[in-house]
N, C-alpha and C. Protein backbone atom coordinates (compact mmCIF):
# COMPACT_ATOMS: atom_id res chain seq x y z
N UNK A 1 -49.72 -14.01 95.13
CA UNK A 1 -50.12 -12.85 94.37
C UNK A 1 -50.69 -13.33 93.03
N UNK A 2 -51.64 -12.64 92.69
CA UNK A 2 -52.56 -13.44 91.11
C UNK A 2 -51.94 -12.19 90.53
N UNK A 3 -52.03 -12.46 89.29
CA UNK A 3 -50.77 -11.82 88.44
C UNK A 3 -51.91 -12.30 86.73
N UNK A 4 -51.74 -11.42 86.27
CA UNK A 4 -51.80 -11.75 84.69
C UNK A 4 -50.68 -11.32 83.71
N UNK A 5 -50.53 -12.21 82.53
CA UNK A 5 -49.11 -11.60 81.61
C UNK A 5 -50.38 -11.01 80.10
N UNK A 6 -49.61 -9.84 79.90
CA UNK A 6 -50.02 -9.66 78.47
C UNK A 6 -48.91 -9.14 77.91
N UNK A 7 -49.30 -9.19 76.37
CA UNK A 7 -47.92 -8.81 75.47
C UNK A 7 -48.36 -8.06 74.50
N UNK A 8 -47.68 -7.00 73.79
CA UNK A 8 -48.31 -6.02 72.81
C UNK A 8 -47.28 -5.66 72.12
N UNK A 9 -47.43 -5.77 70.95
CA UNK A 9 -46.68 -5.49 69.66
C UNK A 9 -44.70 -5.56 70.26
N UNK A 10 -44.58 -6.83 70.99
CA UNK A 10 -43.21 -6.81 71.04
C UNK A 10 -43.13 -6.33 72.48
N UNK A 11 -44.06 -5.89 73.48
CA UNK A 11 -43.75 -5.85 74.73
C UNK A 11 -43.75 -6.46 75.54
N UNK A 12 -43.84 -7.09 76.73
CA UNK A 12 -44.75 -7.99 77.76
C UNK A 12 -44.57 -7.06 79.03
N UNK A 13 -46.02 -7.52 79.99
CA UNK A 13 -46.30 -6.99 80.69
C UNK A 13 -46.47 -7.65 81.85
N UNK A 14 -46.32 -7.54 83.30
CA UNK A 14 -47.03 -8.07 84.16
C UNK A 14 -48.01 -7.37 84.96
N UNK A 15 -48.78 -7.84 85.16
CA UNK A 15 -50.64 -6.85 85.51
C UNK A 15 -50.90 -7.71 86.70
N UNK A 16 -51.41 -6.55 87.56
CA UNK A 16 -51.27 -6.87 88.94
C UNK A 16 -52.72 -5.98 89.07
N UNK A 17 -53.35 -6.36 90.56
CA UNK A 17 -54.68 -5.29 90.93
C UNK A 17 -54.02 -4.05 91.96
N UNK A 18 -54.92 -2.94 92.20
CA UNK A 18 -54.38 -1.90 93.33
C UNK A 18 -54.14 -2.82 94.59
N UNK A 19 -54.55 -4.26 95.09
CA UNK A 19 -54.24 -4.70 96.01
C UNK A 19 -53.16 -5.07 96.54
N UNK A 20 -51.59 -4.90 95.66
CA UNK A 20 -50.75 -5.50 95.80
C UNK A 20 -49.45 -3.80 95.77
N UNK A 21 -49.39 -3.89 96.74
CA UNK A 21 -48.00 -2.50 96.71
C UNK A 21 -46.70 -2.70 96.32
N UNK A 22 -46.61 -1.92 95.21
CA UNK A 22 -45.57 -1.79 94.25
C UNK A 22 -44.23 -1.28 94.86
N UNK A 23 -43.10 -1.99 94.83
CA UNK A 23 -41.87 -1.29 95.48
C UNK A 23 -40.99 -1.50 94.47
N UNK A 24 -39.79 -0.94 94.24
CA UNK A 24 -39.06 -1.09 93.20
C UNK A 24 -38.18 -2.32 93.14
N UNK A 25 -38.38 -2.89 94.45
CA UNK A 25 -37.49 -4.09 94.72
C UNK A 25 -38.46 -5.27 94.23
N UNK A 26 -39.92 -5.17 94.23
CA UNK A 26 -40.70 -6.08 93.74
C UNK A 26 -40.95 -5.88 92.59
N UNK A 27 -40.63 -5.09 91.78
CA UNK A 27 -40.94 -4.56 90.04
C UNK A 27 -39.88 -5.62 89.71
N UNK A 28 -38.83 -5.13 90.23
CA UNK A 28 -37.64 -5.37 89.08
C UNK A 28 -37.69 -7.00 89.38
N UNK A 29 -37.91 -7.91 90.15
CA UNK A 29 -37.80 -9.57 90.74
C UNK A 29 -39.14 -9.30 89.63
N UNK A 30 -40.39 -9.06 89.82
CA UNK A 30 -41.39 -9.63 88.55
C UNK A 30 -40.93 -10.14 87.30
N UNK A 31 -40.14 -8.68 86.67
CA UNK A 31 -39.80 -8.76 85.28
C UNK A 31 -38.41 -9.36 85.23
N UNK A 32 -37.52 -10.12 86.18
CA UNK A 32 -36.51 -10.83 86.28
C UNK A 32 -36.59 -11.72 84.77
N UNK A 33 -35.94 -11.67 83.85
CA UNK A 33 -36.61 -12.90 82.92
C UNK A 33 -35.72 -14.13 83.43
N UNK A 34 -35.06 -14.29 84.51
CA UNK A 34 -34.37 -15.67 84.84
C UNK A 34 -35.28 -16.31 85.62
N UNK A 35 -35.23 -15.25 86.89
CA UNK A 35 -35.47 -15.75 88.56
C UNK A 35 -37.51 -15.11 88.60
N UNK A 36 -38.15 -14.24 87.44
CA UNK A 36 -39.55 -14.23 88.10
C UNK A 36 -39.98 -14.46 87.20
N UNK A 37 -41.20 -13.65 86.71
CA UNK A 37 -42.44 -13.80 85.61
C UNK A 37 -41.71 -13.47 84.30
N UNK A 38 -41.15 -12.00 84.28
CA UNK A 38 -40.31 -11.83 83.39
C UNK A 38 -41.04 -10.99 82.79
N UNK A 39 -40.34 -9.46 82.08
CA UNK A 39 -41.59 -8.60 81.10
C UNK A 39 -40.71 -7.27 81.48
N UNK A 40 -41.62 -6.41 80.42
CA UNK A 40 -41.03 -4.81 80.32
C UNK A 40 -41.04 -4.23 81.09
N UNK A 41 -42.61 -4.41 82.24
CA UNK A 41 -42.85 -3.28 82.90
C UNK A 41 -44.28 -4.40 83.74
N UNK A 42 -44.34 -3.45 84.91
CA UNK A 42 -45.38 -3.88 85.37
C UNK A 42 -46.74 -3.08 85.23
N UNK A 43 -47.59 -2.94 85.28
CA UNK A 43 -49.20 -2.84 85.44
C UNK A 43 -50.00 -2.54 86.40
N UNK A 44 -50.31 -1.63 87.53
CA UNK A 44 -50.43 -1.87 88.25
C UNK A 44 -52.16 -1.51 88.26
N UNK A 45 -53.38 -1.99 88.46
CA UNK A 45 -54.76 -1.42 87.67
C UNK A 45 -55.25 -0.75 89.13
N UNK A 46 -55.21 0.44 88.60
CA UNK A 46 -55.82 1.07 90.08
C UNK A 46 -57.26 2.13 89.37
N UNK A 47 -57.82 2.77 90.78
CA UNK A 47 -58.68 3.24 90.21
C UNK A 47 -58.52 5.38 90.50
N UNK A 48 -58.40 5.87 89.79
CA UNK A 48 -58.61 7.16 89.98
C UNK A 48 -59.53 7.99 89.43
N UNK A 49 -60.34 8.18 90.69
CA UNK A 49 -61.71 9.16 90.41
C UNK A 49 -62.81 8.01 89.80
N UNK A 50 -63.44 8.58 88.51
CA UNK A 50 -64.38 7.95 88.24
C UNK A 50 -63.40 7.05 86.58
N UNK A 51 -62.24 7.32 86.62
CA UNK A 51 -61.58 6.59 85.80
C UNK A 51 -60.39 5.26 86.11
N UNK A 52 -59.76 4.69 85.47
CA UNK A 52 -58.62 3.31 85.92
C UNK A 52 -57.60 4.35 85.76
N UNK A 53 -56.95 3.94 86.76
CA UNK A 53 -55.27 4.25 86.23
C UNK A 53 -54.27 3.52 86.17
N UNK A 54 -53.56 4.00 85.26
CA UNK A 54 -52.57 2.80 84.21
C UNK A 54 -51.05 3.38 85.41
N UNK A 55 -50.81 2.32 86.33
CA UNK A 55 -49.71 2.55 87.16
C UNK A 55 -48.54 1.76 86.74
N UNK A 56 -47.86 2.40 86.37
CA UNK A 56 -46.85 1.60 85.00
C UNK A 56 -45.18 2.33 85.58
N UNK A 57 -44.63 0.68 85.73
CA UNK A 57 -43.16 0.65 86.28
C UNK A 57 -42.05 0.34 85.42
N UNK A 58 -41.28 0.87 85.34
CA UNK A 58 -40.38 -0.07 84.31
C UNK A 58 -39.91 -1.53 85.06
N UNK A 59 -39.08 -2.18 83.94
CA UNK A 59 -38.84 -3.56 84.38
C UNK A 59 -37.51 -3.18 85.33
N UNK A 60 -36.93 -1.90 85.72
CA UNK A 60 -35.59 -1.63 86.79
C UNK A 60 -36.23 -1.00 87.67
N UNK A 61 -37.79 -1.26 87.98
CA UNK A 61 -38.20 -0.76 89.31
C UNK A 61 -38.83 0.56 89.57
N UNK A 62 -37.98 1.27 88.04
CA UNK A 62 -38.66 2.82 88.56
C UNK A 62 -39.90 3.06 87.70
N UNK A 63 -40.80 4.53 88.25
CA UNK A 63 -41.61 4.97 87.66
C UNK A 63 -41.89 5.45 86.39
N UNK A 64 -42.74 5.23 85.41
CA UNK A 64 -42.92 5.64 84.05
C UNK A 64 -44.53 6.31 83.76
N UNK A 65 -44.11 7.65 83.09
CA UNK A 65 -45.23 8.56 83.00
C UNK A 65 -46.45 7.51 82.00
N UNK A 66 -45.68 6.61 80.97
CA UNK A 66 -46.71 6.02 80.20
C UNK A 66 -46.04 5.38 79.63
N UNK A 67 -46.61 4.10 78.84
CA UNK A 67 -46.27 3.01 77.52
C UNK A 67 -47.41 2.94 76.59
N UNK A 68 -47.06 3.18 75.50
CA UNK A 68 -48.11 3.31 74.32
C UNK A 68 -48.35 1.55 74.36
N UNK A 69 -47.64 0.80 74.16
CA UNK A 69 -47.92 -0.65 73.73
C UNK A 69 -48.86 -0.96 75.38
N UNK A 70 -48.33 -0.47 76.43
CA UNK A 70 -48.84 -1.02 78.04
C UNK A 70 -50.38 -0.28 78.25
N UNK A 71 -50.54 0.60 77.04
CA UNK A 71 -52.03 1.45 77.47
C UNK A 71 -52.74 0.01 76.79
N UNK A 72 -52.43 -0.08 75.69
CA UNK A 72 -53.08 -0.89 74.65
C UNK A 72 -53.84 -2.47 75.67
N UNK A 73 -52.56 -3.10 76.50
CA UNK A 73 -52.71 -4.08 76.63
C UNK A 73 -53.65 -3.84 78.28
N UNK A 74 -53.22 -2.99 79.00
CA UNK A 74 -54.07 -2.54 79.91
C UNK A 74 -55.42 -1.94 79.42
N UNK A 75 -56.27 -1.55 78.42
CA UNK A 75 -57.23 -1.78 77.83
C UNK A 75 -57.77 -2.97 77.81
N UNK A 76 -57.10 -3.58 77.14
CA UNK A 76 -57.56 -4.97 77.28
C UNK A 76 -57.70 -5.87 78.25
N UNK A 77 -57.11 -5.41 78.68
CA UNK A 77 -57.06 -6.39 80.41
C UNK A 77 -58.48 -5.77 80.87
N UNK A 78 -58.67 -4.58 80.63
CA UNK A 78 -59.98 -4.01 81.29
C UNK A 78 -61.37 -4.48 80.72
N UNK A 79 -61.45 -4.43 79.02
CA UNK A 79 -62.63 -5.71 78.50
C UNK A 79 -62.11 -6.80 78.92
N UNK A 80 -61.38 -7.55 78.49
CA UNK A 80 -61.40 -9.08 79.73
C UNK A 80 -62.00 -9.32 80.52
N UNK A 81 -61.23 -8.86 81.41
CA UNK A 81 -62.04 -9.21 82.49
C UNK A 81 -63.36 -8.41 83.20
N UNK A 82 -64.00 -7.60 81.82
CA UNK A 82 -65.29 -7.33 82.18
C UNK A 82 -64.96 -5.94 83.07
N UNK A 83 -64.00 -5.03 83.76
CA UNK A 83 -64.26 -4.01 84.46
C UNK A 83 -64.34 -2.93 83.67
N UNK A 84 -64.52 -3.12 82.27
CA UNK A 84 -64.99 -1.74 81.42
C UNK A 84 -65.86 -2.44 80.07
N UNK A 85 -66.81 -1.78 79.64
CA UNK A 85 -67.60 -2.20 78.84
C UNK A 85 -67.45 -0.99 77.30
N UNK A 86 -68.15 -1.29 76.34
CA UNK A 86 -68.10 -0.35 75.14
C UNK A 86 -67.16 -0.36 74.34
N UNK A 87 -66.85 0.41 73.44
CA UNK A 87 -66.34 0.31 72.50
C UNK A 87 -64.66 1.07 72.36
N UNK A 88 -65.24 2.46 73.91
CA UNK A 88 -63.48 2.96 74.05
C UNK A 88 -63.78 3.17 75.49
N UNK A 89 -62.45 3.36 76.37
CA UNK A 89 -62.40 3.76 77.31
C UNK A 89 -61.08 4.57 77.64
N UNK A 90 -61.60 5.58 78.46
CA UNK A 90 -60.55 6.81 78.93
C UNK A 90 -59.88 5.77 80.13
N UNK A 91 -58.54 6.12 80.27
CA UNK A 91 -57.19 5.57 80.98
C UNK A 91 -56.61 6.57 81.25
N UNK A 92 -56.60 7.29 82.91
CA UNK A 92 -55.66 7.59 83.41
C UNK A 92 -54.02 7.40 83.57
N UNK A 93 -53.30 8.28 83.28
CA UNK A 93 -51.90 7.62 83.74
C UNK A 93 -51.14 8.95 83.90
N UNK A 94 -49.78 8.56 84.16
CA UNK A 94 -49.12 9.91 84.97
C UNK A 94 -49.16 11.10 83.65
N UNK A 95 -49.09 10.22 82.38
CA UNK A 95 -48.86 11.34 81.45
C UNK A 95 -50.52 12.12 80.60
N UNK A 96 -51.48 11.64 81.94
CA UNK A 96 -52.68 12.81 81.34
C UNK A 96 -53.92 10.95 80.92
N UNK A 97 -54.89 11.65 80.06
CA UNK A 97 -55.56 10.91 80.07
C UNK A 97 -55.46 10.30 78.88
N UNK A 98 -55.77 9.25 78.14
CA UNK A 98 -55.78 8.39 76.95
C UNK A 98 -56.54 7.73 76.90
N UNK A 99 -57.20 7.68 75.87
CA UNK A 99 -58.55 6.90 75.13
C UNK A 99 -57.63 5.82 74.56
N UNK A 100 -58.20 4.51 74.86
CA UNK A 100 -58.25 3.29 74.07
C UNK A 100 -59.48 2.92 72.86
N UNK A 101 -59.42 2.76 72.13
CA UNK A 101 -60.67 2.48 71.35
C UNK A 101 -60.82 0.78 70.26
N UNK A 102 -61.11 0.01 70.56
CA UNK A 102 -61.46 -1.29 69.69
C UNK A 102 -62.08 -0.85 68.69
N UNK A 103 -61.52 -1.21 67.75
CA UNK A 103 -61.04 -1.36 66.42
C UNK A 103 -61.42 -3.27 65.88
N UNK A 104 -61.81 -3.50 64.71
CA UNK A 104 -61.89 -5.04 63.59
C UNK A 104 -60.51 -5.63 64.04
N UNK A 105 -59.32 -4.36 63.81
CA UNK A 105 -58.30 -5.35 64.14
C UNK A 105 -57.37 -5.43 65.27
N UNK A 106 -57.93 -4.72 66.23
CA UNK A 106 -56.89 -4.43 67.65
C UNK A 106 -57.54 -3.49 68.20
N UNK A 107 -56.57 -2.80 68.93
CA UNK A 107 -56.75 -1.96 70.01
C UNK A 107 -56.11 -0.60 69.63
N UNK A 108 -56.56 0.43 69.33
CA UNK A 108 -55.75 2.09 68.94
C UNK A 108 -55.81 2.82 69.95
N UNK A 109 -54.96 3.63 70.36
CA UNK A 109 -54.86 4.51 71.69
C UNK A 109 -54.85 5.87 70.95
N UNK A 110 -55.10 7.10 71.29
CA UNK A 110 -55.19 7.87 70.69
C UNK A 110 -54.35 8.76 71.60
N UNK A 111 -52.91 8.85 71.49
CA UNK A 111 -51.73 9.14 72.02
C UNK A 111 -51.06 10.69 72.06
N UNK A 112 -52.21 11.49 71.04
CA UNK A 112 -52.23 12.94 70.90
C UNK A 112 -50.73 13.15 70.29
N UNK A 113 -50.56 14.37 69.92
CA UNK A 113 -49.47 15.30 69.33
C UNK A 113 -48.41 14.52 69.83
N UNK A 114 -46.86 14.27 68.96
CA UNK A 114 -45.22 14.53 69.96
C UNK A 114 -44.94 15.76 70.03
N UNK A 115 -44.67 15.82 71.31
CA UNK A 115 -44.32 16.92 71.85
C UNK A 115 -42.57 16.92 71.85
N UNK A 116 -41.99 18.04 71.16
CA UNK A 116 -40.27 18.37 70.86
C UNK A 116 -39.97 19.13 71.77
N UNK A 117 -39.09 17.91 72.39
CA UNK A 117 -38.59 18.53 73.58
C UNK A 117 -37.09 19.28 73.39
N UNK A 118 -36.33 18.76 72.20
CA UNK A 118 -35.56 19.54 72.03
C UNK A 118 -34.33 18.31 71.27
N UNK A 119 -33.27 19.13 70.57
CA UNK A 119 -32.39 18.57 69.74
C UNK A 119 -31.08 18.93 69.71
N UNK A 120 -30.33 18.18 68.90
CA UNK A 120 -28.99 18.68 69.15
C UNK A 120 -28.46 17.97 67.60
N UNK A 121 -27.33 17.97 66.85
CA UNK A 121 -26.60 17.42 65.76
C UNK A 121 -26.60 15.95 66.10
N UNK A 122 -26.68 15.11 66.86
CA UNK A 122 -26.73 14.11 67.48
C UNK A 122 -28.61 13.40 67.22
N UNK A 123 -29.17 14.10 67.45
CA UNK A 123 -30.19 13.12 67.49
C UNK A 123 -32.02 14.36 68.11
N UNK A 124 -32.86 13.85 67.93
CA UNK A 124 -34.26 14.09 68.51
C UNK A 124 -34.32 13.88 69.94
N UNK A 125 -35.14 14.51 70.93
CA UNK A 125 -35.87 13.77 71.70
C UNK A 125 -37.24 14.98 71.43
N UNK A 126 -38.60 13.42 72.18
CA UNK A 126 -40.05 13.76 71.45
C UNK A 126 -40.28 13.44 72.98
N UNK A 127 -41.57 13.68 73.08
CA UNK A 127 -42.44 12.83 73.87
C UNK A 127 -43.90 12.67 73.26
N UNK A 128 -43.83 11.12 73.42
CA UNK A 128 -45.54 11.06 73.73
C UNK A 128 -46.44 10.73 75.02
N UNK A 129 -45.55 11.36 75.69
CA UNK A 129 -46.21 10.83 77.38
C UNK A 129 -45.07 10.48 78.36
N UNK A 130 -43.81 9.98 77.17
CA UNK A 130 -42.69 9.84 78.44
C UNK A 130 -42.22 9.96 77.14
N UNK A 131 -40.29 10.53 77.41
CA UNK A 131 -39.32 11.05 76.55
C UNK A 131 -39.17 9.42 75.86
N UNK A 132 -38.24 9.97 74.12
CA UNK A 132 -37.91 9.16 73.97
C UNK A 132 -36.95 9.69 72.82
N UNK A 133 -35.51 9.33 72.96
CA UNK A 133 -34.15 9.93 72.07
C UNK A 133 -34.35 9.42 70.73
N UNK A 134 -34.33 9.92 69.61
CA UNK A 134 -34.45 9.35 68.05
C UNK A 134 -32.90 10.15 67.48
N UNK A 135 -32.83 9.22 67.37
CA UNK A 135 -30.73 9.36 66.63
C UNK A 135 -31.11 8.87 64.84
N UNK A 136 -30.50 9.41 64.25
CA UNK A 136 -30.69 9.24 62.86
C UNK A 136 -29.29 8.39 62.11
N UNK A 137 -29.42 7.47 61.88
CA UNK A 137 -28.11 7.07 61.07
C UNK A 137 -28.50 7.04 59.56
N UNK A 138 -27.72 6.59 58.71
CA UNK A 138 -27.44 6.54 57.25
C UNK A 138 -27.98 4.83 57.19
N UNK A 139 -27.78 3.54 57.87
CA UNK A 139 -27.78 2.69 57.59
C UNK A 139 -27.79 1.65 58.66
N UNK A 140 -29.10 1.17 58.78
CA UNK A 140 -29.21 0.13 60.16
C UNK A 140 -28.34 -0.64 60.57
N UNK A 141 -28.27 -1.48 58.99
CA UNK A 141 -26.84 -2.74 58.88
C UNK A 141 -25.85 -2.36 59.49
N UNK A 142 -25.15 -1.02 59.37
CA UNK A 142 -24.48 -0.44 59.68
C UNK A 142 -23.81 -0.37 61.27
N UNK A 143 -25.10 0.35 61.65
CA UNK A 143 -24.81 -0.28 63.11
C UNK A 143 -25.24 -1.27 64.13
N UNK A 144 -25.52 -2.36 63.34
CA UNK A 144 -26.15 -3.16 64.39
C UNK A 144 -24.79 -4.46 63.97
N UNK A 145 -23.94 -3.38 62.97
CA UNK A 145 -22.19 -4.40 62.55
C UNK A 145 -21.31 -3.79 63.98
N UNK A 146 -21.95 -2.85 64.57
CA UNK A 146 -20.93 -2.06 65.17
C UNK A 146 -20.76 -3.11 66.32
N UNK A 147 -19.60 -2.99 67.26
CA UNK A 147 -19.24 -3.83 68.28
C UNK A 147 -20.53 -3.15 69.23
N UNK A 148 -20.69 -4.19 70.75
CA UNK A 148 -21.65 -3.86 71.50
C UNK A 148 -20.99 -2.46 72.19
N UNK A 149 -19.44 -2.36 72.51
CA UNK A 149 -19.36 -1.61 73.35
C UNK A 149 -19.53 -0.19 72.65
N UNK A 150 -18.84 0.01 71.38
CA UNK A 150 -18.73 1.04 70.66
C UNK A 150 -20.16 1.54 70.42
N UNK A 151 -20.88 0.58 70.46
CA UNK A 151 -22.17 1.12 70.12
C UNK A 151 -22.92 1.83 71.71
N UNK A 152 -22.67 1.18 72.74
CA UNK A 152 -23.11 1.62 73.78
C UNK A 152 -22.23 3.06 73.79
N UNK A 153 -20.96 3.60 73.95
CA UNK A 153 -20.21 4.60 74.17
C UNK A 153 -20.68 5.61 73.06
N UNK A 154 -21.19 5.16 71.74
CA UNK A 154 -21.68 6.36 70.83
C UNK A 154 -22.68 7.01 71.55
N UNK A 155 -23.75 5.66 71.77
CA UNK A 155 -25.38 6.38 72.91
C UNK A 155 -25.30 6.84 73.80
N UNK A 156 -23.75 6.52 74.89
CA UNK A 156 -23.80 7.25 75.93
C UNK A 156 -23.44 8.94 75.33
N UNK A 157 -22.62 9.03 74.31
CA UNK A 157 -22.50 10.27 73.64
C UNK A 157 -23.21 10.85 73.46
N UNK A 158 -24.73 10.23 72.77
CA UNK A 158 -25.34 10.79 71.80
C UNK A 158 -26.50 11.69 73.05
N UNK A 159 -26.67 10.71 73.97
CA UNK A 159 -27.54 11.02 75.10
C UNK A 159 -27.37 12.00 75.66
N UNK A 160 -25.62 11.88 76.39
CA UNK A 160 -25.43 12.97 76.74
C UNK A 160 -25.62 14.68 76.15
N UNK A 161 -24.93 14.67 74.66
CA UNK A 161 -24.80 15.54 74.40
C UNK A 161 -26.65 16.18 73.83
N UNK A 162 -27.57 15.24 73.60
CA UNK A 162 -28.68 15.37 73.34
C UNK A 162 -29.30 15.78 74.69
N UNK A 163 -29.04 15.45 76.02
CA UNK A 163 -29.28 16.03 77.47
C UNK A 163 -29.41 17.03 77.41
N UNK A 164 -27.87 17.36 77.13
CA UNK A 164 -27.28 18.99 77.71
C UNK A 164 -28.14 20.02 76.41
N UNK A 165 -28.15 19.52 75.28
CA UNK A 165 -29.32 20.74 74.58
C UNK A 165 -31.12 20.48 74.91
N UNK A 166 -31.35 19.48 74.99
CA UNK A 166 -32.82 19.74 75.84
C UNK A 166 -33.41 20.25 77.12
N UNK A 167 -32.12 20.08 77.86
CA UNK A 167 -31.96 21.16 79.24
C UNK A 167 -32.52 22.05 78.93
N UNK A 168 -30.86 22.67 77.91
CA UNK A 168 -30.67 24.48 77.39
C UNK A 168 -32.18 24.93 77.03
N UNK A 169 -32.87 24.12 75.97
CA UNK A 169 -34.21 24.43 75.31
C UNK A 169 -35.67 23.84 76.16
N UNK A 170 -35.28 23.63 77.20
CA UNK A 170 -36.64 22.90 78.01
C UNK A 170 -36.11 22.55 79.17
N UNK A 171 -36.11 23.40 80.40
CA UNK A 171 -35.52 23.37 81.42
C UNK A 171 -35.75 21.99 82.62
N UNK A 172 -37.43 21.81 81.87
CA UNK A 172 -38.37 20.97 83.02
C UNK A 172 -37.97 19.19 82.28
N UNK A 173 -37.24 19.53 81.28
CA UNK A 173 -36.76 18.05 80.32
C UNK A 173 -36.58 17.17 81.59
N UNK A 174 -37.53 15.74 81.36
CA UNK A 174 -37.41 14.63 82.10
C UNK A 174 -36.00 13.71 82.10
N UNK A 175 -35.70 12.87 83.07
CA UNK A 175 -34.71 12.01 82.52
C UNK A 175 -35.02 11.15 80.99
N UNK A 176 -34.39 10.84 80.19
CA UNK A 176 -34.57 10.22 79.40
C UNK A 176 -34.26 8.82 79.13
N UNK A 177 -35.29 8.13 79.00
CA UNK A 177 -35.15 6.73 79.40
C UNK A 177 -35.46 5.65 77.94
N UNK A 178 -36.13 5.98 76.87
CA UNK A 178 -36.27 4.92 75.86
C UNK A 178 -35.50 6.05 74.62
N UNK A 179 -34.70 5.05 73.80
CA UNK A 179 -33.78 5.80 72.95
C UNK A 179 -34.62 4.78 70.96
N UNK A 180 -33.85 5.84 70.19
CA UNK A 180 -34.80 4.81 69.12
C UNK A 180 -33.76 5.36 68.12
N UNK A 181 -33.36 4.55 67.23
CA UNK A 181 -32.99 4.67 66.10
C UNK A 181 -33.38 4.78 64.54
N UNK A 182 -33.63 6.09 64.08
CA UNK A 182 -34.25 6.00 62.90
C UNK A 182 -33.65 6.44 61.38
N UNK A 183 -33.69 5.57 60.78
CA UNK A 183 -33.43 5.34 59.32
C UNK A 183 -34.08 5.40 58.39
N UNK A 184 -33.99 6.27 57.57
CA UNK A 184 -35.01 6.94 56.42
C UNK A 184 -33.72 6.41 55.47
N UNK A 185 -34.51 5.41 54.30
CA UNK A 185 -33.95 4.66 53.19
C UNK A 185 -34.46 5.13 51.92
């Protein structure tokens, strides 16, 4: 299998062509970082309609509506290797369409509105194409002192109880899969 790696602002990727069928048992062995290539998510470059589509897995196999850093680098994979020309190009993906555009110093995706999916005393969730939980603390240091487990059992808290009110307020609320911590100093 020919395979390319790219990496974007702290992600990595493995990029594959529509020739190669994606199963969740072969996602998750790619991004193995012991036993395969190793990376966030896979890539899969297919073509839909008269546009590419960005077929994007997580690194546990399952499906993902979109990655802001994986549009970026799947752009690029597309000037590379020459199958898109100009200055921007539209990218299909599950979460609608997205313009890439080159830029002096990189690559900008133009990722449209977050969409509020709903909240709770606990924390945000937004989307920009796929959910993502924003919990607010007082102080980073703070918790990154916390033990691993205590810290996992707060998020399983925070998730949960952030679930059950984005349900209540947005019935069609996706699973929620990337969580973020934000600190205003």
């Amino acid at each position: 299998m020919r395979f390319t790696k790219g990496h974007g602002t702290g992600n990595d990727f493995v990029i594959v062509d529509e020739s190669v069928t994606l199963t969740p048992e072969l996602v998750a062995g790619l991004c193995d970082r012991r036993f395969g290539i190793g990376g966030d998510g896979v890539l899969r470059v297919a073509r839909s309609g008269d546009l590419y589509f960005m077929d994007y897995w997580n690194s546990d196999g399952s499906l993902s509506e979109m990655c802001g850093n994986g549009v970026r680098v799947f752009a690029r994979y597309l000037w590379e290797t020459e199958l898109a020309t100009g200055m921007s190009i539209e990218i299909a993906t599950r979460a609608g369409v997205r313009t890439a555009i080159q830029e002096w110093n990189g690559i900008r995706v133009d990722m449209g509105a977050p969409v509020r999916l709903g909240q709770s005393d606990g924390g945000l969730a937004v989307s920009m194409g796929n959910p993502h939980l924003v919990f607010k603390v007082d102080d980073v240091a703070d918790e990154e002192s916390v033990p691993v487990e205590e810290r996992r059992a707060r998020l399983a808290a925070w998730r949960t109880d952030l679930k059950r009110a984005c349900e209540n307020q947005s019935p069609q609320f996706p699973v929620l899969e990337n969580q973020r911590i934000l600190h205003r100093g």
